[in-house]
C-alpha atoms as a PDB file:
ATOM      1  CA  UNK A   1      -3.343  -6.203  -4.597  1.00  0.00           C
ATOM      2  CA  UNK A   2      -4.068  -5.511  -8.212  1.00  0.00           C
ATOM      3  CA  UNK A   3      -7.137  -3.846  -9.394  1.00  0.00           C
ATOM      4  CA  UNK A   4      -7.388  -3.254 -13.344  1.00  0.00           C
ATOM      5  CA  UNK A   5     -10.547  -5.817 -13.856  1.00  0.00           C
ATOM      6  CA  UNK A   6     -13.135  -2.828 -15.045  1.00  0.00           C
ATOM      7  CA  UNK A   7     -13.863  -2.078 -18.880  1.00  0.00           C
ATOM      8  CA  UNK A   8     -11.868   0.303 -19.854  1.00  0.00           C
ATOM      9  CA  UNK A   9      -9.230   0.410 -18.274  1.00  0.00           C
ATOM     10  CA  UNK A  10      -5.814   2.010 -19.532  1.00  0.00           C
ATOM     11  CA  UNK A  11      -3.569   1.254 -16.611  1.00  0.00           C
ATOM     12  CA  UNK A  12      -2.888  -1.082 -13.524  1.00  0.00           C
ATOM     13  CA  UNK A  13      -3.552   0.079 -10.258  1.00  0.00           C
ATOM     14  CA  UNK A  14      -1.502  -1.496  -7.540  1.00  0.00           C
ATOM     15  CA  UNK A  15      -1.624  -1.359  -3.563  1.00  0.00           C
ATOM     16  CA  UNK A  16       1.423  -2.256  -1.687  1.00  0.00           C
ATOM     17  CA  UNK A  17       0.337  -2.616   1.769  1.00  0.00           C
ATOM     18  CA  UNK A  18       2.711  -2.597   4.449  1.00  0.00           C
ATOM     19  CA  UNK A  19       1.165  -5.191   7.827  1.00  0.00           C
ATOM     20  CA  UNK A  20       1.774  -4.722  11.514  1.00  0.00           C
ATOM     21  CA  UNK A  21       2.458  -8.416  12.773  1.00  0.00           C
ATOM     22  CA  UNK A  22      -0.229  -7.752  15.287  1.00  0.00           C
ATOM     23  CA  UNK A  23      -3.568  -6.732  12.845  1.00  0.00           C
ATOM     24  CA  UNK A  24      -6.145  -8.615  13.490  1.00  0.00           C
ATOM     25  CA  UNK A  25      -7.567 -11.134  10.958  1.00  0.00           C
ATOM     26  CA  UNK A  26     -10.215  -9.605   9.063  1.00  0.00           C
ATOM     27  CA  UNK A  27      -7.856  -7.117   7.777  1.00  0.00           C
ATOM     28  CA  UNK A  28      -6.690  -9.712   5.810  1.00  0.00           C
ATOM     29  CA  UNK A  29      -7.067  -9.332   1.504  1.00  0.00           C
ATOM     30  CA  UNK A  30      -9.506  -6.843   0.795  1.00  0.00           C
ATOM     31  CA  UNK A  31     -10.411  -6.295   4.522  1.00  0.00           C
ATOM     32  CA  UNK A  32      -7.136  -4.134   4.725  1.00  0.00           C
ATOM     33  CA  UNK A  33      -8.941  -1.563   3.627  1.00  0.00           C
ATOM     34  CA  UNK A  34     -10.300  -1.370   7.372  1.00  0.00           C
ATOM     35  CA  UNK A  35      -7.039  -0.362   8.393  1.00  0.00           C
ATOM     36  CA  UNK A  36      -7.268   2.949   7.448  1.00  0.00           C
ATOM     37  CA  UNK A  37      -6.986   5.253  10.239  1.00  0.00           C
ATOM     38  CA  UNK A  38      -5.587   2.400  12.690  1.00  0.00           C
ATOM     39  CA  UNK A  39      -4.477   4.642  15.516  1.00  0.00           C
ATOM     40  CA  UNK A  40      -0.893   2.011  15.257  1.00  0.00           C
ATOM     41  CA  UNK A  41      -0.187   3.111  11.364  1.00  0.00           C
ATOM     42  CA  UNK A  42       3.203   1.184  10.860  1.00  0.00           C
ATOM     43  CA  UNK A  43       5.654   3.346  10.800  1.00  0.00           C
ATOM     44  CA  UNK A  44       6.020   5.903   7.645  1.00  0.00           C
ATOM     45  CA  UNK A  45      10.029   5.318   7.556  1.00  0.00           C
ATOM     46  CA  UNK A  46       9.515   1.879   6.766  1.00  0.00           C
ATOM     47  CA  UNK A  47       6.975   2.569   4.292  1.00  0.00           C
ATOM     48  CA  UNK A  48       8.839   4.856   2.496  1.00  0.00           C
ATOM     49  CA  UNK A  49      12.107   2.543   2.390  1.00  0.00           C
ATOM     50  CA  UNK A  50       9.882  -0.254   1.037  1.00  0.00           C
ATOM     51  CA  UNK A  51       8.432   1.984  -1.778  1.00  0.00           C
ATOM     52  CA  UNK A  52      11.928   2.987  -2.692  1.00  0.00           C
ATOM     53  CA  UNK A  53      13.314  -0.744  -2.427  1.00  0.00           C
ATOM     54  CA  UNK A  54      10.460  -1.902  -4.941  1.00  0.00           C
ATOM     55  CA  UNK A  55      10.927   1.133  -7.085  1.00  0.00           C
ATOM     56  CA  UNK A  56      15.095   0.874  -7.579  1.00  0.00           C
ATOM     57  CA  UNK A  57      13.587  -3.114  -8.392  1.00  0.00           C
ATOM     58  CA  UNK A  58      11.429  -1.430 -11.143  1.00  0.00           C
ATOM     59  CA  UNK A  59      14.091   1.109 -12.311  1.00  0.00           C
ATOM     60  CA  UNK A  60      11.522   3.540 -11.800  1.00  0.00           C
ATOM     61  CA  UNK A  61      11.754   6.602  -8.757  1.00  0.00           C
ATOM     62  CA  UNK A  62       8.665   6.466  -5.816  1.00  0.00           C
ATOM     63  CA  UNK A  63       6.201   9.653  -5.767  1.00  0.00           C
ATOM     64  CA  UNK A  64       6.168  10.665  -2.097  1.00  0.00           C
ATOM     65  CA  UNK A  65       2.618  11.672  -0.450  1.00  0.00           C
ATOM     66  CA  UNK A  66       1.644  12.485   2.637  1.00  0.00           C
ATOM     67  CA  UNK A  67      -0.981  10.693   4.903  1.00  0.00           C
ATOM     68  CA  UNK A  68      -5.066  11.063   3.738  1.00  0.00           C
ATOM     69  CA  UNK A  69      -6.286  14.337   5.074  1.00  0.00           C
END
């Protein structure tokens, strides 16, 4: 997803969102958002070697952060 439609802005903001096989239908394009605080998050490991796949891709480094609190 992309968001940077809004007057103004100075940047793009950009959600990588990493899908179970099993989620359910509606959390498909924006309705992913429902997925936060699935009680079957996939797994942070794999997360975090995705982010750091598509950040050596960019030639940029990932900035780690922990789970919403």
């Amino acid at each position: 997803m992309q968001f940077a439609e809004g007057d103004g802005f100075q940047h793009v903001h950009v959600h990588f969102v990493a899908r179970s096989d099993d989620w359910p239908p509606a959390w498909k394009g924006p309705g992913v958002f429902s997925a936060f605080g699935a009680d079957d998050p996939v797994d942070t490991g794999k997360v975090t070697e995705i982010m750091e796949a598509v950040a050596a891709h960019l030639g940029t480094e990932t900035t780690p952060v922990g789970p919403p609190t």
